[in-house]
N, C-alpha and C. Protein backbone atom coordinates (compact mmCIF):
# COMPACT_ATOMS: atom_id res chain seq x y z
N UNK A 1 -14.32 27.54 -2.30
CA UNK A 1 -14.23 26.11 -2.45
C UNK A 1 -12.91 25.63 -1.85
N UNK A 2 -12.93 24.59 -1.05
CA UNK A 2 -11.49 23.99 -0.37
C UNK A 2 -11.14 22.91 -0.97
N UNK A 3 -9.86 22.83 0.24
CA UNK A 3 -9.12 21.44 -1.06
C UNK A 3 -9.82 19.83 -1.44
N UNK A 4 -10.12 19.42 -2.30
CA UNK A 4 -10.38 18.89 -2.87
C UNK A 4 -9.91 17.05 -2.01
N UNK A 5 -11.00 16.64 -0.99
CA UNK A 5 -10.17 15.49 -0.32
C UNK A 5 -9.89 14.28 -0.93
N UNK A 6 -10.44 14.03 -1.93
CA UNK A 6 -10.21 13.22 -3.13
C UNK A 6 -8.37 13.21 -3.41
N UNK A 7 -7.73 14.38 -3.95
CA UNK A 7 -6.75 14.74 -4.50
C UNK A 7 -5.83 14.55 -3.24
N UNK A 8 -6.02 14.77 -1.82
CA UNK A 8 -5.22 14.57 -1.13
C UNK A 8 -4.94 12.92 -0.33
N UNK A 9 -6.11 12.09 -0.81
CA UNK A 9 -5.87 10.53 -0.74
C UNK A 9 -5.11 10.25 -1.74
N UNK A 10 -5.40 10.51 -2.70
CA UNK A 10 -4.50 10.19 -3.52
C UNK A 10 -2.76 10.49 -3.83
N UNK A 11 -2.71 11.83 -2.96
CA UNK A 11 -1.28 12.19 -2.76
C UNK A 11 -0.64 11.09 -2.02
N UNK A 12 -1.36 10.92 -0.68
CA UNK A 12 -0.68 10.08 0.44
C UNK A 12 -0.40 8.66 -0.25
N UNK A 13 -1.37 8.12 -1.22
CA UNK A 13 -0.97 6.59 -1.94
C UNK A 13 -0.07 6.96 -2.51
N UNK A 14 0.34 7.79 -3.33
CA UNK A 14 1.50 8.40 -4.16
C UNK A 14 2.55 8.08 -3.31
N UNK A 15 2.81 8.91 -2.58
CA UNK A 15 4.10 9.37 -1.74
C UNK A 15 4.35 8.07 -0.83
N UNK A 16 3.47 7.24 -0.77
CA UNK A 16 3.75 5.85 0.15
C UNK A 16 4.02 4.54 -1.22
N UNK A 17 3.68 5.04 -2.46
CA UNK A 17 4.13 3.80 -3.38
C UNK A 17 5.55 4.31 -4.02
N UNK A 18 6.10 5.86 -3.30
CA UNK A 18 7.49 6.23 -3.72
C UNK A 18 8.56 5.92 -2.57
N UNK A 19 8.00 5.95 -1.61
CA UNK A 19 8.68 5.14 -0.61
C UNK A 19 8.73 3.55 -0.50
N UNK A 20 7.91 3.34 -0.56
CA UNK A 20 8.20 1.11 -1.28
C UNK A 20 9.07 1.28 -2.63
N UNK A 21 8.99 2.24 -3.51
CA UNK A 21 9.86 1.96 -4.44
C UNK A 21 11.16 2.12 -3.97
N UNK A 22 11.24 3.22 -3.44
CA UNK A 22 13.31 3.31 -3.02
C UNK A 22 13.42 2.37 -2.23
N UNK A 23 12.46 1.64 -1.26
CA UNK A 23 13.08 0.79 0.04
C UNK A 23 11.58 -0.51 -0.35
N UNK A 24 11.88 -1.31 -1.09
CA UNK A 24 10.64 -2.02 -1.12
C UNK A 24 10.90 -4.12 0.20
N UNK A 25 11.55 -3.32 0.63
CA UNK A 25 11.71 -4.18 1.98
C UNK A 25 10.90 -3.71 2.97
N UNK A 26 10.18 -2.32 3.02
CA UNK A 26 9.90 -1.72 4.11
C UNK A 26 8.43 -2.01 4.82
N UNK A 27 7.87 -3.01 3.70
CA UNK A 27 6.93 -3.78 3.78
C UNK A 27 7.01 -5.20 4.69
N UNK A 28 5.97 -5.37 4.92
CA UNK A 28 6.03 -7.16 5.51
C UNK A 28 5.87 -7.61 4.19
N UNK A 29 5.94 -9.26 4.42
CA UNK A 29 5.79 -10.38 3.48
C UNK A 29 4.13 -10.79 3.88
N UNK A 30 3.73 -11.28 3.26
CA UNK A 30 2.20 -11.48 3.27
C UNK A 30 2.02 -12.92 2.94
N UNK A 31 1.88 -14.00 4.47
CA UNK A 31 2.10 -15.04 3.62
C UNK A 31 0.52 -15.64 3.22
N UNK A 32 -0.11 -14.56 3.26
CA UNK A 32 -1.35 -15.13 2.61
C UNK A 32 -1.99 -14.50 1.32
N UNK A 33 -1.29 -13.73 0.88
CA UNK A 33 -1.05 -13.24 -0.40
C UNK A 33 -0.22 -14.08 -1.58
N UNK A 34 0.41 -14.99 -0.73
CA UNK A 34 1.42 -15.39 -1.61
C UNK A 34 3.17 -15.32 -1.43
N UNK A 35 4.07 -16.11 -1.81
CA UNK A 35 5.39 -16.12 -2.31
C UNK A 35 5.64 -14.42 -2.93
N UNK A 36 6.40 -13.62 -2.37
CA UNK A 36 6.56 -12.53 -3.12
C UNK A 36 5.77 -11.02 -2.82
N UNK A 37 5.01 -11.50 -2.54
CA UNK A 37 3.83 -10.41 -1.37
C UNK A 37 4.19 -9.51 -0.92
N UNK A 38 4.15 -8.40 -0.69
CA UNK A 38 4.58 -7.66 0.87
C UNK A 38 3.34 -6.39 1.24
N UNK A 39 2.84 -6.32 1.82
CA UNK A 39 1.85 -5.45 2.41
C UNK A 39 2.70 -4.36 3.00
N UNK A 40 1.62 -2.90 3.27
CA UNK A 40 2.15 -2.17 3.76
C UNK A 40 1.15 -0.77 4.44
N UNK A 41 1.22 -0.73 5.37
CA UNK A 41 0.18 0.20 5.79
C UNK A 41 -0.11 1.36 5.50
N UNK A 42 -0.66 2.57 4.30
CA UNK A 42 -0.69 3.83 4.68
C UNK A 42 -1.81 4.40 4.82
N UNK A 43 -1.54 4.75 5.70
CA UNK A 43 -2.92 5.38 6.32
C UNK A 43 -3.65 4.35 7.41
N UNK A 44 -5.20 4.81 6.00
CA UNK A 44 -6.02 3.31 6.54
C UNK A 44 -6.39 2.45 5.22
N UNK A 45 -4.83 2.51 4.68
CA UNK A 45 -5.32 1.25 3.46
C UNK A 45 -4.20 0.48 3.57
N UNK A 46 -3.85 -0.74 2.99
CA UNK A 46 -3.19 -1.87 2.96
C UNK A 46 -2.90 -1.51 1.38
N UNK A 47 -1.55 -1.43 1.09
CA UNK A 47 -1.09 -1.73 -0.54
C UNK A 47 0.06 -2.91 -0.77
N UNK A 48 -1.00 -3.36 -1.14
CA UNK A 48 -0.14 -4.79 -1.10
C UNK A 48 0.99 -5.12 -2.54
N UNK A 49 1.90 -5.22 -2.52
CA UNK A 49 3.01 -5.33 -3.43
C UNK A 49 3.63 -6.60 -3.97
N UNK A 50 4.57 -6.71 -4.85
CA UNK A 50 5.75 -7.20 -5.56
C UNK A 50 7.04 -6.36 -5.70
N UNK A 51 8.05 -6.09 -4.98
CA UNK A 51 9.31 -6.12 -4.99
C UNK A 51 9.59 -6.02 -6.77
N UNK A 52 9.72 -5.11 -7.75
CA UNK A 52 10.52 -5.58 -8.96
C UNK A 52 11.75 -4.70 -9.34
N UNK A 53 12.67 -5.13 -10.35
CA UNK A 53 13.06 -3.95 -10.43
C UNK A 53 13.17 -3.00 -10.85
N UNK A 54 13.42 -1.90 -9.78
CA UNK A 54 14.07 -0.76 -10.03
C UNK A 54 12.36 -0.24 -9.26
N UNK A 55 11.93 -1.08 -8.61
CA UNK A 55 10.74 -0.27 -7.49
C UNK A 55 9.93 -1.56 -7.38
N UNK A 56 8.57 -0.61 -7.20
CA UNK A 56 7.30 -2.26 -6.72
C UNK A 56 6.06 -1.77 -7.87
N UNK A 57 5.55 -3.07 -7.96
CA UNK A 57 4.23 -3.49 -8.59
C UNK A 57 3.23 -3.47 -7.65
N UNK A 58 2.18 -2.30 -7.60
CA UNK A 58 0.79 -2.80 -6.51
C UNK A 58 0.19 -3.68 -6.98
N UNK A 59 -0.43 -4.00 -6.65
CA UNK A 59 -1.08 -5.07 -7.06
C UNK A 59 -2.41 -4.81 -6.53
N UNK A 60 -2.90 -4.30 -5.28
CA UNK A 60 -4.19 -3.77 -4.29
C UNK A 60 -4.20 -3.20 -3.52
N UNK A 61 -4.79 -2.39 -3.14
CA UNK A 61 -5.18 -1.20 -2.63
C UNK A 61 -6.40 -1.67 -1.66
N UNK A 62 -6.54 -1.49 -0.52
CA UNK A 62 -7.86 -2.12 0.41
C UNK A 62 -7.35 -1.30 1.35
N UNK A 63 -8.79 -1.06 2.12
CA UNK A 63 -9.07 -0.07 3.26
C UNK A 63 -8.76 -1.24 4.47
N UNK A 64 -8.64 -0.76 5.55
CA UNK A 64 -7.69 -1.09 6.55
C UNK A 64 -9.01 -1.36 8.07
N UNK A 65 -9.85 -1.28 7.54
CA UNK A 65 -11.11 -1.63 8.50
C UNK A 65 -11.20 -2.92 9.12
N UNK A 66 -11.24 -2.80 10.29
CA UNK A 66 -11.20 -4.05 10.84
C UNK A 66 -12.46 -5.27 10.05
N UNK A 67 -11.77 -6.49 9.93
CA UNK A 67 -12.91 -7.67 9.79
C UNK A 67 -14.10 -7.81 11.17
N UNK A 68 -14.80 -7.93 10.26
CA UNK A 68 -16.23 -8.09 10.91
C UNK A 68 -16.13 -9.69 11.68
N UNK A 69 -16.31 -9.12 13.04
CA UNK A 69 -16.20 -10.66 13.83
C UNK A 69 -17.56 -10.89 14.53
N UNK A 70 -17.67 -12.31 14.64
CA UNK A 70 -18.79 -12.54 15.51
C UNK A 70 -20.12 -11.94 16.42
């Protein structure tokens, strides 16, 4: 049985919501999220944040798939 790919998405959200915590500038601002916002790419998901202190608040988690156009 191999590794488990479940457990290794979940590492990479880990290790990318410990990096917004030490540096939570490292995000954009999201001005369609709101005042306070900041998005951030890992992978192919968008975790969209709040800056608080002493790290960040996610707030959402969304896959990074392009919008469906015309």
């Amino acid at each position: 049985m191999g590794p488990c790919p479940g457990k290794a998405y979940l590492t990479d959200l880990e290790q990318a919501c410990l990096k917004l915590a030490s540096n939570p500038e490292m995000g954009a601002p999201d001005p369609v999220a709101g005042a306070g916002y900041r998005r951030f790419l890992a992978g192919r998901h968008w975790l969209y944040y709040t800056p608080i202190e002493g790290g960040v608040r996610v707030m959402a988690v969304m896959h990074a798939r392009p919008k469906p156009g015309p």
